[in-house]
Protein backbone atom coordinates (compact mmCIF):
# COMPACT_ATOMS: atom_id res chain seq x y z
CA UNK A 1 -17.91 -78.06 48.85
CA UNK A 2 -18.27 -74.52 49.28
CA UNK A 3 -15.59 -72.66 47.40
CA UNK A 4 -14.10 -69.38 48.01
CA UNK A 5 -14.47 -66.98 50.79
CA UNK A 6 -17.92 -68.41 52.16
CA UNK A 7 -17.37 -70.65 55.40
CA UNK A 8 -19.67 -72.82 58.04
CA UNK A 9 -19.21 -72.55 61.09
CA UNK A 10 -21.07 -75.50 63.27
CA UNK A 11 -22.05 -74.38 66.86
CA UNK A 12 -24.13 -75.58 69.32
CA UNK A 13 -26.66 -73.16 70.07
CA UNK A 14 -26.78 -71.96 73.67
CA UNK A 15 -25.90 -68.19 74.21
CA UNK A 16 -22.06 -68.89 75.54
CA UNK A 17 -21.59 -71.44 72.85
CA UNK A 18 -23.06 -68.73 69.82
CA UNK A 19 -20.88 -66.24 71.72
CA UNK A 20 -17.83 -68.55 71.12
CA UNK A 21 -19.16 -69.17 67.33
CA UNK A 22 -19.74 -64.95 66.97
CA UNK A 23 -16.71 -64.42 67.80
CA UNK A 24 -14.45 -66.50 65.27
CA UNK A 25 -17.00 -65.49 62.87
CA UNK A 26 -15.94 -61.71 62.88
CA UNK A 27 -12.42 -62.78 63.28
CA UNK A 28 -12.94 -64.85 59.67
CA UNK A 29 -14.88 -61.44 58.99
CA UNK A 30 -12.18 -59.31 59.08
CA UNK A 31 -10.33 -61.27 57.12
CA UNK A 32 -12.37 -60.98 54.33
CA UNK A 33 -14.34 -64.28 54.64
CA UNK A 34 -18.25 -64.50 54.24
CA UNK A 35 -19.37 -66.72 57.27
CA UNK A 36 -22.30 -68.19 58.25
CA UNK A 37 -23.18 -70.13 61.87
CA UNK A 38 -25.06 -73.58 61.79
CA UNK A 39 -26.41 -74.80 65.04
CA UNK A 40 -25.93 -78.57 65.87
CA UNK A 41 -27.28 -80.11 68.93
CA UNK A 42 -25.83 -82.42 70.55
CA UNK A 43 -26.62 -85.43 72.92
CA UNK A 44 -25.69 -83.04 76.10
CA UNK A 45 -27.91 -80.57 74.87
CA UNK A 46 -30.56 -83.34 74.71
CA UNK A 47 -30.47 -84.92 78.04
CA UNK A 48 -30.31 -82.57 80.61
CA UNK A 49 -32.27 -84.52 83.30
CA UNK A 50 -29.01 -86.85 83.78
CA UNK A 51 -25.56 -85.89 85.48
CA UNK A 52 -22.22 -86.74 82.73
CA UNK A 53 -21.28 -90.11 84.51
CA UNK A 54 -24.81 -91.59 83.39
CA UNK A 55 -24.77 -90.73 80.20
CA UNK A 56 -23.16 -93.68 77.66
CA UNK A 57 -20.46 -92.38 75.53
CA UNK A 58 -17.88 -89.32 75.17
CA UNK A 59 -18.14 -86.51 73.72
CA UNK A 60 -21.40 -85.38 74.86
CA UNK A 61 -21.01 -81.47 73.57
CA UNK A 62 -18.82 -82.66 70.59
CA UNK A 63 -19.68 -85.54 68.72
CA UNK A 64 -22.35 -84.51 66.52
CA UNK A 65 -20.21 -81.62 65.48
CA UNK A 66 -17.77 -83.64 64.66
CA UNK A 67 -20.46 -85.59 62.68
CA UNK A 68 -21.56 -82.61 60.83
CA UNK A 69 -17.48 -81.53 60.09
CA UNK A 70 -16.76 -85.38 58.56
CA UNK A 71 -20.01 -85.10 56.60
CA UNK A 72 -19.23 -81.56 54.87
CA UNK A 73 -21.86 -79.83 56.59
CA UNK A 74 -20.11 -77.38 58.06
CA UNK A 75 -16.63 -76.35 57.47
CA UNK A 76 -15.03 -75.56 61.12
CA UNK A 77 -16.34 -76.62 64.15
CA UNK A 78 -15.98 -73.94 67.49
CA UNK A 79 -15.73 -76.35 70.68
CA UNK A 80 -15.10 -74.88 74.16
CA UNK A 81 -12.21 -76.92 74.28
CA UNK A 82 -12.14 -78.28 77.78
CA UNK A 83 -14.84 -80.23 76.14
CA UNK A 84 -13.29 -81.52 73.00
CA UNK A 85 -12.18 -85.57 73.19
CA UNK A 86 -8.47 -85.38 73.04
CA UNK A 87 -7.90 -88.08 70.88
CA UNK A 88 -9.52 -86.69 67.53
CA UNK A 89 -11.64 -88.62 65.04
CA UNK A 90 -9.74 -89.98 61.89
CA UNK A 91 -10.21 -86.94 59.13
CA UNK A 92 -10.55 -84.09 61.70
CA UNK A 93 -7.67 -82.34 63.58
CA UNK A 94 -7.62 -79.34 65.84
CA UNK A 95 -5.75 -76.94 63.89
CA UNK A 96 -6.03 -73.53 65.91
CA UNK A 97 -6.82 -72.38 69.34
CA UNK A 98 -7.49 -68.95 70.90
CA UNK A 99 -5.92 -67.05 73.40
CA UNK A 100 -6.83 -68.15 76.88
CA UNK A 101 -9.26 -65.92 78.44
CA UNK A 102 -9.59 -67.00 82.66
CA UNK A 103 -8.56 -70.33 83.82
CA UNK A 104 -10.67 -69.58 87.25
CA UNK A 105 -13.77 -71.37 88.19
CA UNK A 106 -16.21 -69.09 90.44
CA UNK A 107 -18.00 -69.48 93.06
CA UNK A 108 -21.55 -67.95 92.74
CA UNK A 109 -22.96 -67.63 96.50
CA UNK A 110 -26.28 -65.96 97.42
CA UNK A 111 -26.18 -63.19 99.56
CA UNK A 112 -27.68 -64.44 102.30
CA UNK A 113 -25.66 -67.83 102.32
CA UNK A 114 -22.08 -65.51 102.28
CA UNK A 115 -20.07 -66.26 105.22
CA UNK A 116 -17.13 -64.43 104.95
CA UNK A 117 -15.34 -65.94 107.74
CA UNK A 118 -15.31 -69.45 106.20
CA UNK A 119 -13.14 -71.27 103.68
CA UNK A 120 -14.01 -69.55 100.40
CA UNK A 121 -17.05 -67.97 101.63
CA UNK A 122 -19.24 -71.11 101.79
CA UNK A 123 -21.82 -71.26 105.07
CA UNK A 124 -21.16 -74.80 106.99
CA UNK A 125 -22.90 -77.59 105.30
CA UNK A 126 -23.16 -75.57 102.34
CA UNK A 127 -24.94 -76.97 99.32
CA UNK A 128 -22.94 -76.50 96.32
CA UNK A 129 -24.36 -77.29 92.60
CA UNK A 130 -21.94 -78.74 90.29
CA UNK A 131 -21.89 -81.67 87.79
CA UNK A 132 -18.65 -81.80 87.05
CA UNK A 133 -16.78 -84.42 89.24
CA UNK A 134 -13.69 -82.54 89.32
CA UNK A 135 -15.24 -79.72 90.64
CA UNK A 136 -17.42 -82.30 92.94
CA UNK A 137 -13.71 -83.83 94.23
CA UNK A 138 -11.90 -80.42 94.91
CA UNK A 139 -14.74 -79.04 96.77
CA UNK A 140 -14.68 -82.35 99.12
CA UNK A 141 -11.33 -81.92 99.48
CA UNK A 142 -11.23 -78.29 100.63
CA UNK A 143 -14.27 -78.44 102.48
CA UNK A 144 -15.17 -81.54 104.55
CA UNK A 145 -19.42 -80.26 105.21
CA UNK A 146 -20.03 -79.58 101.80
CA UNK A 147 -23.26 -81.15 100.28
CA UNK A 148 -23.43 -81.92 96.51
CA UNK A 149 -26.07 -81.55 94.10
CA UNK A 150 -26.08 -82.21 90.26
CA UNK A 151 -26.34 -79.42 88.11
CA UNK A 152 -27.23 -79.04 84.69
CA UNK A 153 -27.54 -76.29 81.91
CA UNK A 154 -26.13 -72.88 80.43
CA UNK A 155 -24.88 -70.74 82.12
CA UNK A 156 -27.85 -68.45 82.67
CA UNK A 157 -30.41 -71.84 83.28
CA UNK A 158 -27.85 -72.49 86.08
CA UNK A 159 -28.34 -69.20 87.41
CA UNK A 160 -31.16 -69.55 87.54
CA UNK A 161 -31.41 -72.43 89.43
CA UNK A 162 -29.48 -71.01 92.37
CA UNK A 163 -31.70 -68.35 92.39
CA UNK A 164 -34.92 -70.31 92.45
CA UNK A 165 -33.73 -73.41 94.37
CA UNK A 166 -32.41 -74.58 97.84
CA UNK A 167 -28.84 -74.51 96.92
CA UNK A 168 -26.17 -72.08 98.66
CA UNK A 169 -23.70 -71.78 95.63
CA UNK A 170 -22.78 -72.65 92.33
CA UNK A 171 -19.58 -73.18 90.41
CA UNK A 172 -19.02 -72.20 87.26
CA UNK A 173 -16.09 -71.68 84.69
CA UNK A 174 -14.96 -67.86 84.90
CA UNK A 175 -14.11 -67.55 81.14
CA UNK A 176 -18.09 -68.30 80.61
CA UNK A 177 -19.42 -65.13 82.78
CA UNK A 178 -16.59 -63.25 81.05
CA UNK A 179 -17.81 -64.15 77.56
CA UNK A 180 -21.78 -63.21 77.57
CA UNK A 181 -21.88 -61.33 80.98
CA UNK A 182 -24.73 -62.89 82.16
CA UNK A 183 -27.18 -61.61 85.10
CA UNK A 184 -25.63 -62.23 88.67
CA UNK A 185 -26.37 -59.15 90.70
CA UNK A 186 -27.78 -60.01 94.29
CA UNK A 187 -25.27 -62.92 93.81
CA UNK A 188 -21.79 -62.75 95.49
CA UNK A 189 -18.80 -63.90 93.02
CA UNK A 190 -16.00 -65.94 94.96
CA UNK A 191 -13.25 -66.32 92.44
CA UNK A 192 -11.68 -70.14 93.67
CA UNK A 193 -7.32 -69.89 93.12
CA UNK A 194 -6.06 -72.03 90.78
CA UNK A 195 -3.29 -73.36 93.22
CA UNK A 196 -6.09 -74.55 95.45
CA UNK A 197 -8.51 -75.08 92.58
CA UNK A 198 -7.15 -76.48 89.55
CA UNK A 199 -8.88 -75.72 85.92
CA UNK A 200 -10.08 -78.46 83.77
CA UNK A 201 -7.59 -78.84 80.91
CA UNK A 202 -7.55 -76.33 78.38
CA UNK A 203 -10.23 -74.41 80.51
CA UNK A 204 -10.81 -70.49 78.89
CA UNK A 205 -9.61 -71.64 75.51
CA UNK A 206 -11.75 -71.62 72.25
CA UNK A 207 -10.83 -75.26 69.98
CA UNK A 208 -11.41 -74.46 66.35
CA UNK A 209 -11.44 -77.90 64.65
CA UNK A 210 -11.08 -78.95 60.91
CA UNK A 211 -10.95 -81.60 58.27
CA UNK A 212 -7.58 -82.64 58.01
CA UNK A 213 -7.50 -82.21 53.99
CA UNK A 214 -8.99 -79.01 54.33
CA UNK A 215 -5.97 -76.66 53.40
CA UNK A 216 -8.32 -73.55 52.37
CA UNK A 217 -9.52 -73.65 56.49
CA UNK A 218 -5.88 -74.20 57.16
CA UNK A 219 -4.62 -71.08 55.70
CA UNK A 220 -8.34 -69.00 56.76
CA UNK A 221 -7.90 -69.77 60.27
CA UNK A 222 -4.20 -69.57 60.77
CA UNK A 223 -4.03 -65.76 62.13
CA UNK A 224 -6.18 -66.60 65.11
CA UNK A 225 -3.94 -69.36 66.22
CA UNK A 226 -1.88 -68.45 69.39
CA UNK A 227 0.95 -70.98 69.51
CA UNK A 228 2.10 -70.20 72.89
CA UNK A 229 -1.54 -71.08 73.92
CA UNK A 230 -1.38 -74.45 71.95
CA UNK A 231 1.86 -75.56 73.70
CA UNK A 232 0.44 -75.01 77.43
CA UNK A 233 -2.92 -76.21 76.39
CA UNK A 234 -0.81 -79.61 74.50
CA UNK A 235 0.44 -80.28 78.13
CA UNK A 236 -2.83 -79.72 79.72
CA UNK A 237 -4.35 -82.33 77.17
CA UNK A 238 -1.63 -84.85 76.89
CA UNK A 239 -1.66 -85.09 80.75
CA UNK A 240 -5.68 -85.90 80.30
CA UNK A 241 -4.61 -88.02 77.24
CA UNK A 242 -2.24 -90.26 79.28
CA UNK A 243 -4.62 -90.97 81.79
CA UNK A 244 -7.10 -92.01 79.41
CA UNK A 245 -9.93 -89.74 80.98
CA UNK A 246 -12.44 -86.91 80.05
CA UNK A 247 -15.44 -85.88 81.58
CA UNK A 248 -15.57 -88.61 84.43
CA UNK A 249 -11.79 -87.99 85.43
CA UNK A 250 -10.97 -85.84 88.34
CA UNK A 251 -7.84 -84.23 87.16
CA UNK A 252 -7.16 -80.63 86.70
CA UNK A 253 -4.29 -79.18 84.50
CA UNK A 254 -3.10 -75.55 84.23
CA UNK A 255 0.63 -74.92 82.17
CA UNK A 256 2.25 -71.56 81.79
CA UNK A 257 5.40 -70.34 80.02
CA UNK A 258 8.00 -68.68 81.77
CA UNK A 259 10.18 -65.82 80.89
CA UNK A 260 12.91 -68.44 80.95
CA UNK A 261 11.19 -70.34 78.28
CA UNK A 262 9.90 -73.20 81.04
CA UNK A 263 7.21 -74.73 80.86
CA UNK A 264 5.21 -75.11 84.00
CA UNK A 265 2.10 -77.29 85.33
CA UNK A 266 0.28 -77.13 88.13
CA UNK A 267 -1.74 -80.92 88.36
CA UNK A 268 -4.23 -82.07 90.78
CA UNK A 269 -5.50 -85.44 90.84
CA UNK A 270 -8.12 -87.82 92.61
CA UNK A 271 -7.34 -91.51 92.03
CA UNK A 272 -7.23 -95.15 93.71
CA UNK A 273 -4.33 -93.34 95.55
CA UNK A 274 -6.53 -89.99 96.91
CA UNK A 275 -6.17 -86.29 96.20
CA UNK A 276 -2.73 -85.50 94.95
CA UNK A 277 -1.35 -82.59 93.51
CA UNK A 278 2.49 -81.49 91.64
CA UNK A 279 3.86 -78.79 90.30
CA UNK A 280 6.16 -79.37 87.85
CA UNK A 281 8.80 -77.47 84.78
CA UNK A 282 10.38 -78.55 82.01
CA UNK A 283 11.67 -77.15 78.64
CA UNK A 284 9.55 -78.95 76.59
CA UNK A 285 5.86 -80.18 76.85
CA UNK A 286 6.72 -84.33 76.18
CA UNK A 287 9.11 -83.87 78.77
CA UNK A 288 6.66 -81.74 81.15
CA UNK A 289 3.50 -84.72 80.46
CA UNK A 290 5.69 -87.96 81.33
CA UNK A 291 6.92 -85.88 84.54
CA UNK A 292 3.41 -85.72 85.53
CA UNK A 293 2.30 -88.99 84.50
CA UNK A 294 5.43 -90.54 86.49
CA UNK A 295 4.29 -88.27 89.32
CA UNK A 296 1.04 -89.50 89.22
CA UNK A 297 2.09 -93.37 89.05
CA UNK A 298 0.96 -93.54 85.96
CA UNK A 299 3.75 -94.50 83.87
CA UNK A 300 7.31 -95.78 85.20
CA UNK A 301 10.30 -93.85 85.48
């Protein structure tokens, strides 16, 4: 047990995720802490030949982590937290979260596949890159030509790909090309609107996650905490938490507060029923999940 003002922080080690790690670490920094990064890989890092529904298992960015956390080898864990398992493992807790930087997901187009004319800028028959199925469903939904092709890797990797490969476009998560800026000129940047395009839960938010006994971490990470962020991001979650899904589910979640103090989500689904989508207020976020989860026939009235 390290004692004092000297932390761990576990990471996985691709440039956005070291950027995410970085960046609590001068926070702790300037709060007088002495902090140190570990990287951890972790089974997605490992298989990248395979899309997320065929590889066994949750928790494919998070679990080892976790694993490292439980075992004392690192004391706080930095999780982009639209990855982060929802239901957390017994000892561990999420016990701060950053401010949310963009919710958007992008489009990334090449220049010569732009067609400004068409639905978000996307040629007919477009080939689009994207693992993610609820990217994969909303696309489909807007855009009846579109052709899908898995898509694997950072941020820059991905790039990359489009660059180098047949594809027309990729999508990728805003808050990511914020955070480490990465190369994209000759590329044209369609930014998709969250009405028509709804985040993955908790999308643009950093998850810092703790023992549970670990008071020291408790009090050291307490001033990055934004609780207005943790209440729209505890809708977001407990939405994805009541329909038991994670990476495989098609469901995307965005809550803001009001000046009135409401709470309000914007939900988009794809189930046995089709593509639905609500928006929905409340005063409180228990109230605000079982309106969506009635809304989405999940749970009774």
């Amino acid at each position: 047990m390290r004692k004092g003002k000297e932390l761990i922080i576990g990471s996985r080690g691709s440039e956005l995720a070291l950027w995410q790690a970085n960046h609590v670490k001068d926070q702790l920094e300037d709060c007088g802490y002495q902090v140190n990064i570990r990287i951890i890989k972790t089974k997605g890092d490992k298989i990248q030949n395979l899309s997320f529904d065929k590889i066994e298992g949750k928790g494919f960015f998070t679990k080892e982590l976790e694993d490292a956390l439980l075992s004392e080898e690192v004391d706080l864990a930095v999780h982009s937290l639209k990855d982060l398992e929802t239901t957390q493992p017994e000892g561990l807790e999420l016990a701060a979260v950053s401010k949310r930087n963009s919710p958007h997901d992008v489009l990334l187009i090449k220049q010569e596949s732009y067609s400004e004319q068409n639905t978000w800028g996307l040629p007919e028959n477009a080939v689009v890159g994207t693992s993610s199925c609820r990217r994969q469903a909303w696309l489909k939904q807007h855009i009846s030509d579109v052709n899908l092709v898995d898509l694997r890797g950072n941020v820059p990797t991905r790039i990359q790909k489009l660059r180098n490969g047949d594809m027309d476009a990729i999508v990728l998560a805003e808050a990511g090309i914020n955070r480490i800026s990465p190369n994209v000129s000759g590329l044209h940047k369609f930014v998709l609107p969250l009405n028509e395009f709804v985040p993955a839960p908790a999308q643009g938010v950093l998850g810092l996650q703790i023992r549970s006994n670990d008071q020291r971490l408790q009090e050291a990470i307490a001033p990055l905490n934004d609780p207005q962020v943790k209440t729209e991001i505890s809708v977001e979650r407990g939405i994805l938490n009541g329909i038991g899904g994670g990476c495989h589910v098609p469901l995307g979640a965005f809550c803001i507060t009001r000046e009135t103090d409401l709470l309000e989500v914007t939900v988009a689904y794809e189930g046995d029923k089709g593509y639905e989508k609500h928006d929905l207020v409340a005063t409180d976020s228990a109230s605000l999940i079982q309106k969506a989860l009635i809304s989405l026939g999940l749970v009774s009235s």
